[in-house]
Protein backbone atom coordinates (compact mmCIF):
# COMPACT_ATOMS: atom_id res chain seq x y z
CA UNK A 1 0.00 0.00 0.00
CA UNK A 2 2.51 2.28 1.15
CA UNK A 3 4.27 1.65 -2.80
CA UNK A 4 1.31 2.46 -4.17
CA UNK A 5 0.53 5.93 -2.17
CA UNK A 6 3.97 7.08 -3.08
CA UNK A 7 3.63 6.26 -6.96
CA UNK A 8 0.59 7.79 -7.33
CA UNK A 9 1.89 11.35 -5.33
CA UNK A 10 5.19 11.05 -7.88
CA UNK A 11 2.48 10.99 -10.44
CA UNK A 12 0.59 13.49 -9.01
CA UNK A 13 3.98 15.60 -8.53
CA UNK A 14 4.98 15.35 -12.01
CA UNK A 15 1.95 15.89 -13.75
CA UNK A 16 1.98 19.39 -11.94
CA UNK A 17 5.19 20.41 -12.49
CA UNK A 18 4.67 20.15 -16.00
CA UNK A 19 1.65 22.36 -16.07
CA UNK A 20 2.30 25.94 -16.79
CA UNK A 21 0.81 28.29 -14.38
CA UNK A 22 -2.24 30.81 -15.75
CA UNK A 23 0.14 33.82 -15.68
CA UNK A 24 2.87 33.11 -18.11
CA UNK A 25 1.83 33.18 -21.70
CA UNK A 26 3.27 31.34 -24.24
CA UNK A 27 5.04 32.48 -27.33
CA UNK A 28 6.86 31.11 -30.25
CA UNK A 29 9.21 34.55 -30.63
CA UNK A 30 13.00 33.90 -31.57
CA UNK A 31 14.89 34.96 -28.29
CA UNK A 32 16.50 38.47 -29.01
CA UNK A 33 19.77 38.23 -29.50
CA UNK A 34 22.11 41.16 -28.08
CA UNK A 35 22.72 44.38 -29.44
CA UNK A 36 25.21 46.89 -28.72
CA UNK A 37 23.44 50.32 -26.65
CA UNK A 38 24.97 52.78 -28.89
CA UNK A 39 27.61 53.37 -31.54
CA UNK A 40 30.75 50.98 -31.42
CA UNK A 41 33.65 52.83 -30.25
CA UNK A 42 36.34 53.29 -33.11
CA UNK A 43 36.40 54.58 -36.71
CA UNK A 44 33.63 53.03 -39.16
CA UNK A 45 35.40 53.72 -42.69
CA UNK A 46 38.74 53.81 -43.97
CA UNK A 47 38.15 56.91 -46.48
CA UNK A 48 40.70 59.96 -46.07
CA UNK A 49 39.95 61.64 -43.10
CA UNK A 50 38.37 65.18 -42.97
CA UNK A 51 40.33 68.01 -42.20
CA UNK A 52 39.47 70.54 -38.94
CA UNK A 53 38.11 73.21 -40.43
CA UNK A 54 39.33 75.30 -37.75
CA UNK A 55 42.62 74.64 -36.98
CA UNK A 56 44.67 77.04 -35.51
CA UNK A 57 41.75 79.21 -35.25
CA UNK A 58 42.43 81.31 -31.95
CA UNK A 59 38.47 82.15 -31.81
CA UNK A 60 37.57 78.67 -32.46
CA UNK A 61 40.12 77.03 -29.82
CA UNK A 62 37.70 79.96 -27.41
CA UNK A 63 35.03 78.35 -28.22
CA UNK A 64 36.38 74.71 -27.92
CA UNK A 65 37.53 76.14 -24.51
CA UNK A 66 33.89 77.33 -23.17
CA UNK A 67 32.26 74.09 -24.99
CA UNK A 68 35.23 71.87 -22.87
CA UNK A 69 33.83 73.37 -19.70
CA UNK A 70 29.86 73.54 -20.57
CA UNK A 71 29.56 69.61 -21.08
CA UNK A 72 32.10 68.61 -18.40
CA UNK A 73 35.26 67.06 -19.71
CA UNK A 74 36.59 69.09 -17.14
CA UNK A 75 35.46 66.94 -14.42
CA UNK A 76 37.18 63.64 -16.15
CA UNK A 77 39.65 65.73 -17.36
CA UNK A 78 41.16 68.47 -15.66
CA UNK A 79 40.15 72.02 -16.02
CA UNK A 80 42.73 72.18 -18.18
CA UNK A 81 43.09 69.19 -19.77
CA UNK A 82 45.55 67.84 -17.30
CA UNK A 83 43.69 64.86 -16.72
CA UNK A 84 41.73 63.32 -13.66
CA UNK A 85 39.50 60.33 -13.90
CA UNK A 86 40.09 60.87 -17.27
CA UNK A 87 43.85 60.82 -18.91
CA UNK A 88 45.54 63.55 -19.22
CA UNK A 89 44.76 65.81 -22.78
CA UNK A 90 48.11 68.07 -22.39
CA UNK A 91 50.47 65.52 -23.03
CA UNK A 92 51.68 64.30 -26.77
CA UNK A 93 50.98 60.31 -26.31
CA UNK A 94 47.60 59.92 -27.05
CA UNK A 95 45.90 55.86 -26.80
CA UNK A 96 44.19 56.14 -29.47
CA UNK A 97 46.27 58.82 -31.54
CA UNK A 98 46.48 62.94 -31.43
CA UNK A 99 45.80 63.72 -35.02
CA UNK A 100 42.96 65.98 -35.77
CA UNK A 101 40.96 63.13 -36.95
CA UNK A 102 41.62 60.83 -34.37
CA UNK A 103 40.54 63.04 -31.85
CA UNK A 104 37.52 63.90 -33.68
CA UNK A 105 36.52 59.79 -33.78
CA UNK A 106 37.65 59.52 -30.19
CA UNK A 107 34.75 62.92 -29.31
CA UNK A 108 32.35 61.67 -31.44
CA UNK A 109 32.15 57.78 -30.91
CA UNK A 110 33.83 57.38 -27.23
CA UNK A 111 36.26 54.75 -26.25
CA UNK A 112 36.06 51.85 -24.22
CA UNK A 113 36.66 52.46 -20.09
CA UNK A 114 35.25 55.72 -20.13
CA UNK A 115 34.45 57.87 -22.45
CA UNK A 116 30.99 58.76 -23.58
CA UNK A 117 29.83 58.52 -27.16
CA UNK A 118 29.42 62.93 -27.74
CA UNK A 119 28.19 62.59 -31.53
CA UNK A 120 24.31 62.74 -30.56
CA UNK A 121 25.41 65.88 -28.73
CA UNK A 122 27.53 68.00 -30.43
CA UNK A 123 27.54 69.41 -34.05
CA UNK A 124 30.22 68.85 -36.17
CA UNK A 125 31.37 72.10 -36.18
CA UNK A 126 31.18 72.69 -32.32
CA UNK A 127 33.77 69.17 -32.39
CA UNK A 128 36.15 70.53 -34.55
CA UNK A 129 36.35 73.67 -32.22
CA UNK A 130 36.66 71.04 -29.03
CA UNK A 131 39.57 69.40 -31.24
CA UNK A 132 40.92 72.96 -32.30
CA UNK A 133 40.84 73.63 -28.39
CA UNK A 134 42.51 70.20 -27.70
CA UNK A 135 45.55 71.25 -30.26
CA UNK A 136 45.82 74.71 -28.83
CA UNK A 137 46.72 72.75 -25.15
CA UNK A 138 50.53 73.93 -24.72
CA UNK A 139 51.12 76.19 -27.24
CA UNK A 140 51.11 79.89 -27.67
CA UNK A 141 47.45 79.60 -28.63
CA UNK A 142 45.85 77.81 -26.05
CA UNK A 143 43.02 80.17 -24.76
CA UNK A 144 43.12 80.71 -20.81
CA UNK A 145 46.13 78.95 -20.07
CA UNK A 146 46.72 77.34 -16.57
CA UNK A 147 49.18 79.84 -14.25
């Protein structure tokens, strides 16, 4: 008797595990598979690179200056570039490279470990004027240089 009783709760058991409960629907959707959250850090094309439209532009590397402090890189940064949480922008070795270009990818797209994707943000134009402000850092031009 006491065989039986047990088979027939294992039964019982079973049969209600594979019951789904009332609350989940079913579907036959593909799973989703993952997708990056924005743009993939690093340069998309291999074409010539644009030239800064503004280089060595004194007013420009002003405005790159007041656009540097109005969306923060300052507080990665350094008010003046000389890095923080964020490397330092002052010196010549650059990770991923200190040509006009470069530095226009690295604004627009971000890099990995830190720093934000500022394409949706900024114009064109107002990112040349952040590079322009960039290349000004320890030269003759640099706007509002650090005493």
């Amino acid at each position: 008797m006491r065989v039986a009783v047990v088979g027939a709760l294992t039964m019982v058991l079973a049969a209600a595990c594979m019951e789904r409960p009332a609350d989940v629907l079913t579907t036959t959707a593909p799973v989703p598979l993952p997708t990056a959250v924005g743009p993939v850090p690093g340069p998309h094309d291999s074409s010539s690179p644009p030239a800064n439209p503004f280089a060595e532009d004194r007013a420009a590397a002003g405005q790159g200056r007041r656009l540097f402090n109005r969306f923060n890189c300052s507080g990665c940064h350094g008010d003046h570039g000389g890095g923080g949480m964020g490397p330092s922008l002052r010196d010549v070795d650059w990770l991923y490279g200190n040509g006009d270009a470069q530095i226009f990818s690295s604004i627009t797209e971000g890099r990995a470990h830190g720093m934000p994707t500022w394409g949706p943000k900024l114009s064109p134009d107002q990112t040349w004027q952040l590079v322009t402000y960039l290349k000004s850092l320890r030269t003759p031009l640099e706007p509002q240089p650090p005493d």
